[in-house]
C-alpha atoms as a PDB file:
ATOM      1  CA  UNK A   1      72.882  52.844 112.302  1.00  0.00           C
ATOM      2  CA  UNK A   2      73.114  54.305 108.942  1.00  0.00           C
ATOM      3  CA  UNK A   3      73.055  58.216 108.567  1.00  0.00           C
ATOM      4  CA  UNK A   4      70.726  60.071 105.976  1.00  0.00           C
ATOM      5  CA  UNK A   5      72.376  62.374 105.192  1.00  0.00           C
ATOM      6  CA  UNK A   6      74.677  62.570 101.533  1.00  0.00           C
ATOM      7  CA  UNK A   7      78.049  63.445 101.003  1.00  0.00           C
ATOM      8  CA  UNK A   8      78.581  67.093 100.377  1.00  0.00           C
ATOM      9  CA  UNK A   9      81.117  67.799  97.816  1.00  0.00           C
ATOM     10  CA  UNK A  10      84.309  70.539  99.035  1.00  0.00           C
ATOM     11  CA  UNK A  11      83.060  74.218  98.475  1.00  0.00           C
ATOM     12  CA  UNK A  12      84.731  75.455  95.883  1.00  0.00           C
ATOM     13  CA  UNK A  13      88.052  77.928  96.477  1.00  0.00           C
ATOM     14  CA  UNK A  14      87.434  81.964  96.811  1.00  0.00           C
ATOM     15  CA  UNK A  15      87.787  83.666  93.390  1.00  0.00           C
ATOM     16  CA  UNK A  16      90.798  85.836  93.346  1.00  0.00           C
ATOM     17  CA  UNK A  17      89.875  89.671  93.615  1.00  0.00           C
ATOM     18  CA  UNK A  18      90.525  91.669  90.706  1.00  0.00           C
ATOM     19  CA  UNK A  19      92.536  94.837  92.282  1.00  0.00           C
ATOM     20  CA  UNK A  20      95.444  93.204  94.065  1.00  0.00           C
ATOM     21  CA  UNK A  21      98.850  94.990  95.762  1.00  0.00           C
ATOM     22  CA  UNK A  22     100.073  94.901  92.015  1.00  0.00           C
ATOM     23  CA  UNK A  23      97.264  97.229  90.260  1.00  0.00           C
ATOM     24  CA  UNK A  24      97.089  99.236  93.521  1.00  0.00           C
ATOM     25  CA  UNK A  25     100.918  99.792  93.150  1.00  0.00           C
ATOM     26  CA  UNK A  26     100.929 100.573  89.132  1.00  0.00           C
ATOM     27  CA  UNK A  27      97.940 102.836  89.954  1.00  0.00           C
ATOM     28  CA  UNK A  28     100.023 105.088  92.668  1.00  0.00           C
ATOM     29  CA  UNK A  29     103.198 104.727  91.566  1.00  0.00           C
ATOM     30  CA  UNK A  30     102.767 106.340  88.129  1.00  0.00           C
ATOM     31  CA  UNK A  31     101.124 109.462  89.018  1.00  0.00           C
ATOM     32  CA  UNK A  32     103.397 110.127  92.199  1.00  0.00           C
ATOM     33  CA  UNK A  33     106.525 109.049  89.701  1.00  0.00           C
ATOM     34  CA  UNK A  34     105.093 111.924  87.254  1.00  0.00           C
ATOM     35  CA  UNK A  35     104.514 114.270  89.548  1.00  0.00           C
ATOM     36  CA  UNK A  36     107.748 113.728  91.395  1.00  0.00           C
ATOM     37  CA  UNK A  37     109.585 114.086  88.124  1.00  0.00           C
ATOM     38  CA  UNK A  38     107.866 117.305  87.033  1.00  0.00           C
ATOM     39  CA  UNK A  39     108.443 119.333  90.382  1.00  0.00           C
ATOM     40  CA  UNK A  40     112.568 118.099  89.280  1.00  0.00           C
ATOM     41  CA  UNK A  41     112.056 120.312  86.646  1.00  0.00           C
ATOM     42  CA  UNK A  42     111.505 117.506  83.672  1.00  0.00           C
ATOM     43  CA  UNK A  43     109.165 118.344  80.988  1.00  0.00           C
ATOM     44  CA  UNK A  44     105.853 117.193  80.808  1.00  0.00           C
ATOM     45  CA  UNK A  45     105.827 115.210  77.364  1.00  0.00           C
ATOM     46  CA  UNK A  46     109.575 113.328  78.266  1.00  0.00           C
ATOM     47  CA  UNK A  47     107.216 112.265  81.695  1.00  0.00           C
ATOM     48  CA  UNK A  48     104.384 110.861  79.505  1.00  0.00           C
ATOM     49  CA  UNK A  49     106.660 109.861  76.906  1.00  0.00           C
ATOM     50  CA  UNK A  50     108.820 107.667  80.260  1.00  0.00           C
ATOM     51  CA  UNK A  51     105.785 106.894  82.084  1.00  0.00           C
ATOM     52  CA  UNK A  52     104.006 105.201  78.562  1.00  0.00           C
ATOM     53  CA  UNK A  53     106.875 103.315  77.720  1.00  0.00           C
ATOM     54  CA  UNK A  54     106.518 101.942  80.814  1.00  0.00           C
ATOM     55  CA  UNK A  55     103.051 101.040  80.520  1.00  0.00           C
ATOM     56  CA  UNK A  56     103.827  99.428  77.458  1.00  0.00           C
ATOM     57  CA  UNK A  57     106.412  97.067  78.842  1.00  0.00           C
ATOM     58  CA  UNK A  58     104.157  96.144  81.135  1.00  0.00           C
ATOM     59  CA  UNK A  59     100.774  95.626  78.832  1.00  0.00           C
ATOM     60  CA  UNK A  60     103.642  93.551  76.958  1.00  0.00           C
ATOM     61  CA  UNK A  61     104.594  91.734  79.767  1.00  0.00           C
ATOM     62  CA  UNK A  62     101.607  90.727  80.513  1.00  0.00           C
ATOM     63  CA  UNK A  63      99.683  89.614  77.131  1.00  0.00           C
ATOM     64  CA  UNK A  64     103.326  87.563  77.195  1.00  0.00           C
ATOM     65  CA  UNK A  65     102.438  85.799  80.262  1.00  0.00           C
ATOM     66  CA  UNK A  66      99.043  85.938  79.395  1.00  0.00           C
ATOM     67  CA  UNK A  67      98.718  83.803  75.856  1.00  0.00           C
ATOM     68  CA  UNK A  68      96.987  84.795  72.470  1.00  0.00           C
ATOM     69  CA  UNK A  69      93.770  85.254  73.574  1.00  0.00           C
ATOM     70  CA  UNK A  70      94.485  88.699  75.884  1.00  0.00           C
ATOM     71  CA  UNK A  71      96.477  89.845  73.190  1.00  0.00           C
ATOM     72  CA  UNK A  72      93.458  89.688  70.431  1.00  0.00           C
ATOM     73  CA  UNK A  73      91.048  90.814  73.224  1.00  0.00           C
ATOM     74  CA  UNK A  74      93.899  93.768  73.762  1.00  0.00           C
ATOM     75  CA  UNK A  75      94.121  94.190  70.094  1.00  0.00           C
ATOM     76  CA  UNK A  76      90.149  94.131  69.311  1.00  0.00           C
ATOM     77  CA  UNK A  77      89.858  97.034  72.148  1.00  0.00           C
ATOM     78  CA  UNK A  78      92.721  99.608  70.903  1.00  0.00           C
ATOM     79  CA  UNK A  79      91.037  99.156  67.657  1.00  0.00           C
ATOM     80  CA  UNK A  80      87.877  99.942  69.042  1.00  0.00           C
ATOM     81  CA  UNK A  81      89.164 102.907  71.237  1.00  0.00           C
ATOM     82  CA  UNK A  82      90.957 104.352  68.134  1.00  0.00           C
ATOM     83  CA  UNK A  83      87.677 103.977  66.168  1.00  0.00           C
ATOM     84  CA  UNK A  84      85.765 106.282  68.479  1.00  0.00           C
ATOM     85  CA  UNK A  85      83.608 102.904  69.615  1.00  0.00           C
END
């Protein structure tokens, strides 16, 4: 006996969420590496001056990974941010 009832096509897979281990990390680590670094007696603009150059690398790291169209997106927003947008 035939069945009535259709096919069902596979669900598709779970979207990735957006705050994984590796944001979590970047987001503790820097301000416990600053903080850690200050009470050793370094001064407060070589921290920021370390701890951006890090950030850096990594924003350069990943629009690398990433392709051309993160790094437009990235550009389009720092000129935004810089013109008080």
């Amino acid at each position: 006996m035939p069945s009535d009832t259709t096919p069902t096509e596979p669900s598709p897979p779970d979207a990735p969420s957006r705050l994984g281990a590796p944001q979590a990390f970047s987001a503790v680590s820097f301000p416990v590496l600053g903080g850690a670094l200050h009470v050793t007696g370094m001064p407060l603009q070589d921290i920021f001056i370390l701890l951006g150059g890090c950030g850096a690398l990594g924003a350069a790291t990943v629009m690398a990974v990433g392709g051309g169209r993160r790094l437009t997106s990235l550009a389009g927003a720092v000129l935004r941010a810089a013109a008080g947008r």
